[in-house]
Protein backbone atom coordinates (compact mmCIF):
# COMPACT_ATOMS: atom_id res chain seq x y z
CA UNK A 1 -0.89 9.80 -28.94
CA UNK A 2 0.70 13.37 -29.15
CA UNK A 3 3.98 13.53 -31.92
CA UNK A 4 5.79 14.58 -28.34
CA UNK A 5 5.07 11.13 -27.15
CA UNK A 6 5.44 9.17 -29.82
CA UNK A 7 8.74 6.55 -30.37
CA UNK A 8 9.11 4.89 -33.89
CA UNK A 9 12.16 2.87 -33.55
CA UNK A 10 10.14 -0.07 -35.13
CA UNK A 11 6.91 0.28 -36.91
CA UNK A 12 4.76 3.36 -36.71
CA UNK A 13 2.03 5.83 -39.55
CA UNK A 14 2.18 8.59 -39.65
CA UNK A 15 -0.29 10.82 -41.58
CA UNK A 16 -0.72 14.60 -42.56
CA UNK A 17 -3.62 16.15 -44.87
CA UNK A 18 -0.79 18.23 -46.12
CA UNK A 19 1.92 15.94 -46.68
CA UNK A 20 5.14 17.18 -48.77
CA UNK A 21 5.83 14.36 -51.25
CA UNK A 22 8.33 14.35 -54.21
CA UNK A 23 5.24 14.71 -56.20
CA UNK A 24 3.57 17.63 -54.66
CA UNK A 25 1.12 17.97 -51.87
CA UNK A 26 -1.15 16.03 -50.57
CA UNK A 27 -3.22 13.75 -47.95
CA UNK A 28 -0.86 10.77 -47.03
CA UNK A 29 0.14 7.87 -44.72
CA UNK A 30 3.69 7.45 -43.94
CA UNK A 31 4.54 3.81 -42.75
CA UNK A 32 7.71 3.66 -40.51
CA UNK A 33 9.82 0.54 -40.17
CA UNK A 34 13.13 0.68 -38.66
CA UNK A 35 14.08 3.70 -39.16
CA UNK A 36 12.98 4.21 -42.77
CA UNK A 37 9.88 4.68 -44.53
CA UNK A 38 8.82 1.59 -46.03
CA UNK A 39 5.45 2.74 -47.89
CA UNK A 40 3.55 6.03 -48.57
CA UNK A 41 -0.71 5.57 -49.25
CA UNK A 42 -3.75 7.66 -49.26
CA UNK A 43 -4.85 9.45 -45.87
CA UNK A 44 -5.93 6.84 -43.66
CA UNK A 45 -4.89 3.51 -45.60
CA UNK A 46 -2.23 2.13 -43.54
CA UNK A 47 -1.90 0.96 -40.07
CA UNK A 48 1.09 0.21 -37.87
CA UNK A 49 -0.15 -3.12 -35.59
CA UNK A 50 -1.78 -1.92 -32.69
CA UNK A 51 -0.20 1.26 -32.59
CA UNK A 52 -2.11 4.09 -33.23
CA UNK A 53 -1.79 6.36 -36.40
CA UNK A 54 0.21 9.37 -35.36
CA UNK A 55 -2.57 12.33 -37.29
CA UNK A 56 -1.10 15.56 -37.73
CA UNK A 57 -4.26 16.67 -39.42
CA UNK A 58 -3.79 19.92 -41.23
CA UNK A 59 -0.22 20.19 -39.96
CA UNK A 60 2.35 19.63 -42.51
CA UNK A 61 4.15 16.80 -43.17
CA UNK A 62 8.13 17.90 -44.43
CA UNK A 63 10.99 15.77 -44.95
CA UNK A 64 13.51 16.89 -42.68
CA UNK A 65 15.78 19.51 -44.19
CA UNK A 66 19.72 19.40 -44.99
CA UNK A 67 21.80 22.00 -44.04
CA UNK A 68 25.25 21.80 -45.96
CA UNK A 69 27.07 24.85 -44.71
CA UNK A 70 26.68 25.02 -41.07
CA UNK A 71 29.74 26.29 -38.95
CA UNK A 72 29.71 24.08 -35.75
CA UNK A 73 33.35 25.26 -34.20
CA UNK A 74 34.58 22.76 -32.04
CA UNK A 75 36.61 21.64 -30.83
CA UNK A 76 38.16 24.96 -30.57
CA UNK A 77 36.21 27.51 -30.19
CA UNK A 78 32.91 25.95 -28.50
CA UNK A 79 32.55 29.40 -26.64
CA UNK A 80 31.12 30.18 -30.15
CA UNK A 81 28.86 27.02 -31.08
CA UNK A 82 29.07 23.63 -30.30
CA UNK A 83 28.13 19.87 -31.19
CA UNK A 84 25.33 20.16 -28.55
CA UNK A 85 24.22 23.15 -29.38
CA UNK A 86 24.23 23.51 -33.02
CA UNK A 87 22.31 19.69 -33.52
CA UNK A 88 19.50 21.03 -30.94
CA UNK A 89 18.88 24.17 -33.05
CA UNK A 90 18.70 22.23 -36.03
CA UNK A 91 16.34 19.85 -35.04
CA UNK A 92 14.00 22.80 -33.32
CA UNK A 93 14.17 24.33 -36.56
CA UNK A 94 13.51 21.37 -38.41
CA UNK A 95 16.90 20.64 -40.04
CA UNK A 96 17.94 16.58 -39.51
CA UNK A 97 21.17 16.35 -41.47
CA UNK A 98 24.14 19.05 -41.01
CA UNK A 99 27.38 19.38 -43.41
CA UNK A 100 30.30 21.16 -41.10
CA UNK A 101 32.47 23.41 -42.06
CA UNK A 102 36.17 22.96 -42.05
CA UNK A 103 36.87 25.76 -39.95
CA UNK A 104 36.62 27.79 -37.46
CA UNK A 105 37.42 24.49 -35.75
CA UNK A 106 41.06 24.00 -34.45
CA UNK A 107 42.59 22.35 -35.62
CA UNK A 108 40.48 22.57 -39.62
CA UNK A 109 39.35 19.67 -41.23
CA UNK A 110 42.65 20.11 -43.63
CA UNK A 111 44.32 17.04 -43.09
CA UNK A 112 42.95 13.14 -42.44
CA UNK A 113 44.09 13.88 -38.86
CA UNK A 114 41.99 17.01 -38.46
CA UNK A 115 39.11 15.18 -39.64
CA UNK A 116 39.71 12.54 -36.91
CA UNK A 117 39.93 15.09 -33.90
CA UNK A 118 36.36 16.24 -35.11
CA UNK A 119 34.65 13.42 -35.44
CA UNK A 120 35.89 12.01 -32.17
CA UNK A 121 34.63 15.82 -30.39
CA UNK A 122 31.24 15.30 -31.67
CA UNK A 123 30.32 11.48 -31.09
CA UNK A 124 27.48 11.05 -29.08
CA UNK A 125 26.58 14.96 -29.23
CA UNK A 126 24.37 15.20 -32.30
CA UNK A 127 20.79 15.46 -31.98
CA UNK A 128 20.67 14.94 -35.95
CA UNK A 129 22.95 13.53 -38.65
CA UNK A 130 26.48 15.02 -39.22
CA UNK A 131 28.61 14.95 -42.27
CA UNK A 132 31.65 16.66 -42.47
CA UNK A 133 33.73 18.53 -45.09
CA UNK A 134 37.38 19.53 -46.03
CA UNK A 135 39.42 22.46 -46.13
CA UNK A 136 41.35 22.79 -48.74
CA UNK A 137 44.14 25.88 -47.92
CA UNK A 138 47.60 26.57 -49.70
CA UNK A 139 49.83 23.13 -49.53
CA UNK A 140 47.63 20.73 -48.42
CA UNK A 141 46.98 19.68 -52.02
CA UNK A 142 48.51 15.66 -51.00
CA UNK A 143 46.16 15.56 -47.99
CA UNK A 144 42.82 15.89 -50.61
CA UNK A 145 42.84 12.59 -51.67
CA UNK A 146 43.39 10.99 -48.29
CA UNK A 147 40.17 13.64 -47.14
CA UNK A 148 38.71 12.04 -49.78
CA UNK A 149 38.89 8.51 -49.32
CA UNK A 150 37.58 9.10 -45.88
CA UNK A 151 34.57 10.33 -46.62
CA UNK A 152 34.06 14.28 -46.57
CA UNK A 153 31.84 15.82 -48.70
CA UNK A 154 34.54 17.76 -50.99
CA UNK A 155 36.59 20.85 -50.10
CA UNK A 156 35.97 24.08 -49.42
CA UNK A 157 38.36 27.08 -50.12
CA UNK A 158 38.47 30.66 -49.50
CA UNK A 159 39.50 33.41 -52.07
CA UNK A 160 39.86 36.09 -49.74
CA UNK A 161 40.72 36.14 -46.15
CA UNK A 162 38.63 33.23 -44.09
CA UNK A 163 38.83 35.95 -40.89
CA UNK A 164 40.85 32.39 -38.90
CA UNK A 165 44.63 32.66 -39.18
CA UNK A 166 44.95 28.74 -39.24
CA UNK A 167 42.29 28.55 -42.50
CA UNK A 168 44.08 30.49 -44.78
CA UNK A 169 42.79 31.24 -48.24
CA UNK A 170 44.09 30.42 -51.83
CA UNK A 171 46.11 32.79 -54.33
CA UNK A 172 45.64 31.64 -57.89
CA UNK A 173 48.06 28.89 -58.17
CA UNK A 174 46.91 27.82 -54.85
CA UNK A 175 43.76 27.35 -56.61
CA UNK A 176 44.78 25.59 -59.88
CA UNK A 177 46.50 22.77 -58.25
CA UNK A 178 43.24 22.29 -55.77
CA UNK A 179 40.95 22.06 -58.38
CA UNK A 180 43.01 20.17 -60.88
CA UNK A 181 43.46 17.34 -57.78
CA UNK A 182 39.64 17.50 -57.16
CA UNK A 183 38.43 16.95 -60.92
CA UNK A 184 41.24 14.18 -61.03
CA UNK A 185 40.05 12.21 -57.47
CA UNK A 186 36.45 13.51 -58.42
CA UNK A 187 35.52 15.61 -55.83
CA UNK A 188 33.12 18.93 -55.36
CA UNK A 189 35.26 22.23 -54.66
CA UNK A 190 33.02 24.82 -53.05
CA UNK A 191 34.27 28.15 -52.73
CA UNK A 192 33.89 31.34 -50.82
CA UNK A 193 34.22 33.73 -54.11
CA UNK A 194 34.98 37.37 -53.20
CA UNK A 195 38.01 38.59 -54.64
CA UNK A 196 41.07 40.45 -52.43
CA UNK A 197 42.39 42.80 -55.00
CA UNK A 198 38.52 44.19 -55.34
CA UNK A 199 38.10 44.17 -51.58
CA UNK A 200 41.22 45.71 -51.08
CA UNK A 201 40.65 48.73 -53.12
CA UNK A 202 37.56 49.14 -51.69
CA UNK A 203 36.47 52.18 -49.43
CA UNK A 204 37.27 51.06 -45.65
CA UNK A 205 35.06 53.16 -43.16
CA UNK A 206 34.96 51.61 -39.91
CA UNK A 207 31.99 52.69 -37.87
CA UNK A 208 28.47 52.14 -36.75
CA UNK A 209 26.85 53.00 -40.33
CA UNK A 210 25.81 49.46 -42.10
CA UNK A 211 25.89 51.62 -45.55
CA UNK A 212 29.94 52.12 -44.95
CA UNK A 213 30.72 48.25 -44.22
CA UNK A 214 28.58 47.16 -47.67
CA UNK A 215 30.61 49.86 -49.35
CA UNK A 216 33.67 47.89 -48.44
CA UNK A 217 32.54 45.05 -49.57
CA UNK A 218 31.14 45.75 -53.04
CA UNK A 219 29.08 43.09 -55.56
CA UNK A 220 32.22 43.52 -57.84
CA UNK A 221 34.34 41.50 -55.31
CA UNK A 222 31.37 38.78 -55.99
CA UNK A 223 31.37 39.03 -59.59
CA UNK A 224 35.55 39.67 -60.62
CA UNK A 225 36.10 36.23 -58.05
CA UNK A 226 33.29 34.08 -59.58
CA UNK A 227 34.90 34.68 -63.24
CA UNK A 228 37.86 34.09 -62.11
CA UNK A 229 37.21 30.64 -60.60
CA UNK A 230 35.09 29.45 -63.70
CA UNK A 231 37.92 30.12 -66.01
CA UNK A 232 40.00 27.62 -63.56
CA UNK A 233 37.03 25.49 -63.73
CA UNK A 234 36.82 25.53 -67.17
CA UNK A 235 40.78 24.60 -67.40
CA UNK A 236 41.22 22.01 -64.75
CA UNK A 237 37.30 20.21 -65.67
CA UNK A 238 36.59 20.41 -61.43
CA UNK A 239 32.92 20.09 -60.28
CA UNK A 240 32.43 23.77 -58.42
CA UNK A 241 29.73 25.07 -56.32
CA UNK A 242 29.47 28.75 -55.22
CA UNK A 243 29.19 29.58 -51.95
CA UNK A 244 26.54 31.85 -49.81
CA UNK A 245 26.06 34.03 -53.18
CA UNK A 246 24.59 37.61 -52.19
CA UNK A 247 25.04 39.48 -55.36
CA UNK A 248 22.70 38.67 -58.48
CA UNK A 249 25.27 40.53 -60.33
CA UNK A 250 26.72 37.21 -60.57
CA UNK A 251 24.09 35.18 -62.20
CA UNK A 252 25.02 35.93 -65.74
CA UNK A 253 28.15 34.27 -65.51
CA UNK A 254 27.10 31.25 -64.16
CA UNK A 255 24.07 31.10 -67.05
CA UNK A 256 27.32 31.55 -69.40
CA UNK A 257 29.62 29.03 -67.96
CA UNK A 258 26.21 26.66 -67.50
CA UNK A 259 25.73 26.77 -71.32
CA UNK A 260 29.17 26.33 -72.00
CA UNK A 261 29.69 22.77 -69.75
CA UNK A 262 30.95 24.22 -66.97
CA UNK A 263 29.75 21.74 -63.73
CA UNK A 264 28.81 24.95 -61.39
CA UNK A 265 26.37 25.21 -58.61
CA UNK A 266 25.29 27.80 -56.28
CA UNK A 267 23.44 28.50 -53.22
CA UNK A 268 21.95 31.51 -50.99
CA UNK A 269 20.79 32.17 -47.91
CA UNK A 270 17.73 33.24 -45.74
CA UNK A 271 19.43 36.15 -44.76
CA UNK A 272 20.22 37.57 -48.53
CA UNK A 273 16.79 36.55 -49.30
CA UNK A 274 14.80 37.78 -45.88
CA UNK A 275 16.72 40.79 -44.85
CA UNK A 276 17.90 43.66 -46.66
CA UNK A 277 20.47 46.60 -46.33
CA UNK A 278 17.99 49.79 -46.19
CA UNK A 279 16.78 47.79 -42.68
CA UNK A 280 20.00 47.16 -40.90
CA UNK A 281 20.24 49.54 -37.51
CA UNK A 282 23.19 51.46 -36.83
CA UNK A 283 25.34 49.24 -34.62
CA UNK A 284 23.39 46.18 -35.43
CA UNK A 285 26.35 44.20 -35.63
CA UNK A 286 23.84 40.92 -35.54
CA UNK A 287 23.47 41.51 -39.30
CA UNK A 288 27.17 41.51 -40.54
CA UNK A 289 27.97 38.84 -42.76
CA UNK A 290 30.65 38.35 -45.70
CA UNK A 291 29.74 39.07 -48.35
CA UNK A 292 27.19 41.24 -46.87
CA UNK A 293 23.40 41.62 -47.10
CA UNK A 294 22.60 43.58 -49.84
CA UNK A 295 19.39 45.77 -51.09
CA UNK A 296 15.98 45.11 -51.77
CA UNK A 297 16.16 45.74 -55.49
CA UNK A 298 18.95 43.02 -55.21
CA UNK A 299 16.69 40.54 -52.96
CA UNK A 300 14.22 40.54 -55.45
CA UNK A 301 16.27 39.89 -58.26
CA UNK A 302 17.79 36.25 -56.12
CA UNK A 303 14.43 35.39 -55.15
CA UNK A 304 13.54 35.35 -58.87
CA UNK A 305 16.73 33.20 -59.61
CA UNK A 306 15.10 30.67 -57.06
CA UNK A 307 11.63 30.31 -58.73
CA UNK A 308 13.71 30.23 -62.46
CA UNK A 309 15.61 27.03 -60.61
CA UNK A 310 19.16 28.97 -60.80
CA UNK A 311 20.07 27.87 -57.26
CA UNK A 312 20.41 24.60 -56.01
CA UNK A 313 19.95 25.16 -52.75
CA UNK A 314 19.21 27.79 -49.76
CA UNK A 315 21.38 27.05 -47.13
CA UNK A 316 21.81 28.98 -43.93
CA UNK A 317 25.75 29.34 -43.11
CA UNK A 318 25.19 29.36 -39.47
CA UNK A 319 28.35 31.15 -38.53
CA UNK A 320 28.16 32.45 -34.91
CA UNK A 321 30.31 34.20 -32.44
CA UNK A 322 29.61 35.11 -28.97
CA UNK A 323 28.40 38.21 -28.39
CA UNK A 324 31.72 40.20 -27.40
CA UNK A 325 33.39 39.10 -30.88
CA UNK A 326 29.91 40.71 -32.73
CA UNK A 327 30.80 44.01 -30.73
CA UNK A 328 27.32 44.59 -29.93
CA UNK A 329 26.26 47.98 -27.92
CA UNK A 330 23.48 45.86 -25.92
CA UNK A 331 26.69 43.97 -24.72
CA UNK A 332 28.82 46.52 -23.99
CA UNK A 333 30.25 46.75 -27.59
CA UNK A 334 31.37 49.62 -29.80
CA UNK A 335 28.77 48.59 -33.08
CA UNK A 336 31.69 49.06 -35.18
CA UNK A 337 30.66 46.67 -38.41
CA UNK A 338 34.48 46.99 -39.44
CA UNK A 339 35.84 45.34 -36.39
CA UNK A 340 33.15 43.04 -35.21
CA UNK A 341 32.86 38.95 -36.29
CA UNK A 342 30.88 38.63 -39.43
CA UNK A 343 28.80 36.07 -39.50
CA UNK A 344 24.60 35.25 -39.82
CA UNK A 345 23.45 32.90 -36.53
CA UNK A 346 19.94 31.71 -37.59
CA UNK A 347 20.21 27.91 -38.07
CA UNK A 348 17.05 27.08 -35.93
CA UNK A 349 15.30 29.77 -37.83
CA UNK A 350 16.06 29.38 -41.67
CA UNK A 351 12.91 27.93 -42.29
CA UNK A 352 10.67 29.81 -40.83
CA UNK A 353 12.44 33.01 -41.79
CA UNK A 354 12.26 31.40 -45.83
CA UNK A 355 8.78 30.30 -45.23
CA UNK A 356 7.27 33.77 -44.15
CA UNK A 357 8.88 35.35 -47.10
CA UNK A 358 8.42 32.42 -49.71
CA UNK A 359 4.19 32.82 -49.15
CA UNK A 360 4.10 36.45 -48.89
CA UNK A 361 5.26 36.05 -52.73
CA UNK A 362 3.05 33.48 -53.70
CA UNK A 363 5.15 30.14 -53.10
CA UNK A 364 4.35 26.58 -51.49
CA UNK A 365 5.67 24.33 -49.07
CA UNK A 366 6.92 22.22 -52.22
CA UNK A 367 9.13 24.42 -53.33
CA UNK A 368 10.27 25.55 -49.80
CA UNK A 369 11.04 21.57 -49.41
CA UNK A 370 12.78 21.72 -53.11
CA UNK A 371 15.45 24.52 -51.58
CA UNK A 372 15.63 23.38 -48.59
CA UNK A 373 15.86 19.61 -48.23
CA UNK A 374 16.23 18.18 -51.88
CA UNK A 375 18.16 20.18 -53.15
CA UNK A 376 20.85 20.46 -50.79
CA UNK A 377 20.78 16.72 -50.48
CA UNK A 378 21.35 15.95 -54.19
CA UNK A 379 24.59 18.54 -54.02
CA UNK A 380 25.94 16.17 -51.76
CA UNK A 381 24.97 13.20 -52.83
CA UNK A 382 22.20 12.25 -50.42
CA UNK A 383 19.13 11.60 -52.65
CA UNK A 384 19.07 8.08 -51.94
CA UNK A 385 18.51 8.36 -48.04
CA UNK A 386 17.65 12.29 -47.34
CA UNK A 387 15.67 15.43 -48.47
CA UNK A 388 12.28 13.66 -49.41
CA UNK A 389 9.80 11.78 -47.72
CA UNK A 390 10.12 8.76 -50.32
CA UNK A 391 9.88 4.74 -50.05
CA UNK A 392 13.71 3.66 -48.77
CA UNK A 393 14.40 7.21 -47.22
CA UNK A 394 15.24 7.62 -43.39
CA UNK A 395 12.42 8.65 -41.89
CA UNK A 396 13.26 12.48 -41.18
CA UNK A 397 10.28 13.74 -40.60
CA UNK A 398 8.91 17.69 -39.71
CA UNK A 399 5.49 18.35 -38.17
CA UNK A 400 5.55 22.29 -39.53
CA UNK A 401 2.52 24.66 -38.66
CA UNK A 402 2.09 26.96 -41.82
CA UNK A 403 0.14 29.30 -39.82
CA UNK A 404 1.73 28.94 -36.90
CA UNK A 405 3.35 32.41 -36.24
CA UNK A 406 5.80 33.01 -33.07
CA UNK A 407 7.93 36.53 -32.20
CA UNK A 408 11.46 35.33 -32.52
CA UNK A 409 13.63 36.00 -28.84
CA UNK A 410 17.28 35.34 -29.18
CA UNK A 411 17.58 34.30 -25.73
CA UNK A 412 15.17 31.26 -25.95
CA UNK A 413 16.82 29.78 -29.02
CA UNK A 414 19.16 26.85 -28.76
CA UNK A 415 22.28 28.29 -30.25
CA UNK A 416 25.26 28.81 -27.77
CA UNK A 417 25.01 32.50 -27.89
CA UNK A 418 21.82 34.96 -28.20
CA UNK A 419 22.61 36.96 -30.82
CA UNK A 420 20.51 36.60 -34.45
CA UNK A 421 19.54 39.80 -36.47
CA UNK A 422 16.03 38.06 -36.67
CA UNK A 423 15.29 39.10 -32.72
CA UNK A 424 12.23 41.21 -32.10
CA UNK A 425 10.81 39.66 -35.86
CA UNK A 426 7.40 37.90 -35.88
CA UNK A 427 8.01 34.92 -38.16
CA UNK A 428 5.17 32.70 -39.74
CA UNK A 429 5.92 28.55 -39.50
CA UNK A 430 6.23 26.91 -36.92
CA UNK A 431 8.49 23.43 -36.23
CA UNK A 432 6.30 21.12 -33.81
CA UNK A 433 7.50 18.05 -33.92
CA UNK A 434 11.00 16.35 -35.49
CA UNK A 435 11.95 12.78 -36.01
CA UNK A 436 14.94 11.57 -37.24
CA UNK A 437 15.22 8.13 -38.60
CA UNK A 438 11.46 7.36 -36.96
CA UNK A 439 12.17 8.65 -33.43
CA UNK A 440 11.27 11.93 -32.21
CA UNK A 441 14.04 13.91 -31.18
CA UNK A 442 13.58 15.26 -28.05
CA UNK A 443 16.27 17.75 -26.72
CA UNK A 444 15.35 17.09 -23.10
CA UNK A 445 16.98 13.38 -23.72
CA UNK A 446 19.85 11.81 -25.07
CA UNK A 447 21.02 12.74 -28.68
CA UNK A 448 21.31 10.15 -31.28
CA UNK A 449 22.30 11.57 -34.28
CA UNK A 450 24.38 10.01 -36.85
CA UNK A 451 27.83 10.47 -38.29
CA UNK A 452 27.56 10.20 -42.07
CA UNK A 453 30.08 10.47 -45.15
CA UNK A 454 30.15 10.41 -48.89
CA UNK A 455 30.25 6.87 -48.90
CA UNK A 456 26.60 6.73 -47.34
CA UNK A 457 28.02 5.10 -44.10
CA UNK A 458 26.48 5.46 -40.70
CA UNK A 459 28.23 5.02 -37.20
């Protein structure tokens, strides 16, 4: 029976000569029951009833991957990315379990009843599991615990402008009192670090030239706000992970505050780690992001920080816009990188993109799984049900081609709007078949994805 046309909502194998396992990889069964897999054996060893074995043959077998920064939108602004939407290019690209944003959602997930209005918008949208996290903005500092206690993953705050009016970010004592209530409830602050004061002094050349928007926002904005929210760490004791880090100018100081007990994360993304600055077309507005995709020499040096285990996780910060807000000339736009939306739309694409460049420099699938689906579920405190293909696990499953290599056009992907900076690219890896929870998810149908929180319930 074809993966396609396969159902597992009871008992089903599936096997793979190239299975992913915590372990490393190898030839495997993986026996299905419920939902969740019940028992992993050598290639061939286990059978399901009558049902046939589901053989992928050389076709990898991946857990499905976790996504923890994913900007969904709605309710709000669905004209950018929705519920829908966003859940059907994660499970094309292979991605089973999302983490959304607190904004650019109206209203933000910054109060208890914020939180309500957006799980409400997405039930029975999701093509994959959803968890959700909060906002933490100048005085809302009473509404963390309440957040808390109903179940988002911890808080995110900005330390520069957020770009949304109704998301604003945090001055200094903004910040103290935020992360002196997280390390008192116990929960994870994860920050957007680029500081205003560097920004601000910063050259500001609107225009068409990528080389004038990365002037404006230099690595120094990186490095001056990650020092400045360890030394708060270090103060208030919070649990801090660093968000969508693009400058390896800032890996020193986390090695520093690592060795000194400092509870710090961070994570990157396939565009800092695919794409680089000395590529970017004039007017190719597809490619703005903050902070900004930087230079080769700077790739390199974050794609050696992965193998050396510095990052936790590579995540993709889907953050979309339609194609008016990116300004782009193929839409009638100006190209001006100043003015136009930044933000990186390439959720149904991360692993592919990561996978073409992780071979080319000599890495496996295992440590494409490590980054990717692990990882990012032990920052959240999923290791018990997601990220790994492991007796008691949900079943989130990715049939993934290796070889299978496919020239990436915008218009056929599921996000709301066409617009990716990886258009026109051939990438190698292809996503064949997803299940989530034992059941293949097919986009054509109805979506059953899950709401999830931090206290590991489903509804």
């Amino acid at each position: 029976m074809p993966p396609s046309e396969a159902s597992f909502s009871e008992a089903a194998v599936i096997r793979s000569r190239r299975a992913v396992l915590p372990d490393g990889e190898r030839p495997a069964d993986v026996l299905i029951r419920n939902g969740t897999i019940e028992r992993i054996a050598e290639y061939g060893a286990l059978t399901a009833g009558d049902r046939p074995a589901t053989d992928l043959g050389d076709t990898a077998l991946l857990p499905g991957l976790v996504d923890t920064h994913v900007h969904v939108n709605e309710p709000g602004r669905t004209e950018w990315e929705g519920f829908a939407t966003a859940t059907r290019a994660a499970a094309a690209g292979g991605v089973t379990t999302i983490i959304d944003m607190p904004l650019n959602s109206i209203p933000p997930t910054t109060t208890v009843d914020g939180l309500e209005v957006k799980r409400k918008t997405a039930e029975g949208q999701a093509w994959v599991d959803l968890g959700f996290w909060g906002g933490a903005v100048p005085g809302n500092v009473p509404d963390l615990e309440p957040l808390h206690r109903a179940g988002v993953f911890g808080f995110k705050s900005f330390l520069a402008p957020s770009g949304v009016d109704e998301f604003p970010h945090v001055e200094q004592a903004d910040l103290e009192a935020a992360l002196a209530e997280q390390a008192r409830i116990g929960a994870l602050a994860i920050i957007h670090a680029e500081d205003p004061a560097v920004l601000a002094a910063a050259p500001q050349q609107p225009g068409v030239h990528y080389r004038d928007f990365l002037a404006s926002r230099p690595a120094g904005a990186e490095t001056a706000a990650v020092a400045r929210l360890l030394d708060t760490a270090r103060r208030t004791g919070a649990r801090v992970h660093i968000l969508h880090v693009s400058s390896a100018a800032v890996l020193p100081l986390l090695r520093q505050a690592r060795a000194d007990g400092v509870r710090v994360t961070a994570e990157t993304c396939p565009h800092y780690l695919t794409l680089a600055a000395e590529e970017v077309p004039d007017g190719d507005t597809a490619f703005k992001c903050c902070p900004p995709i930087r230079d080769e020499a700077n790739r390199d040096e974050l794609w050696a920080a992965l193998a050396a285990g510095e990052f936790i996780a590579i995540v993709s910060d889907h953050s979309p816009s339609t194609p008016d807000l990116k300004l782009l000339p193929a839409y009638g736009g100006s190209g001006d990188f100043a003015a136009a939306w930044g933000g990186i739309a390439s959720l149904q694409l991360g692993l592919p993109a990561i996978w073409t460049e992780a071979r080319r420099r000599g890495h496996t699938l295992s440590d494409v799984v490590r980054w990717m689906a692990s990882g990012p579920a032990s920052l959240v405190g999923l290791t018990g049900t997601k990220g790994a293909i492991a007796v008691g696990h949900d079943a989130d499953l990715v049939a993934f081609d290796p070889d299978g290599a496919f020239a990436v056009r915008a218009a056929e992907l599921h996000h709301r709007n066409p617009v990716t900076p990886y258009a026109g690219r051939t990438l190698t890896g292809a996503v064949r078949t997803t299940w989530l929870r034992g059941r293949v998810v097919d986009t054509a149908a109805e979506p059953f994805g899950r709401r999830i929180t931090r206290h590991q319930e489903s509804q």
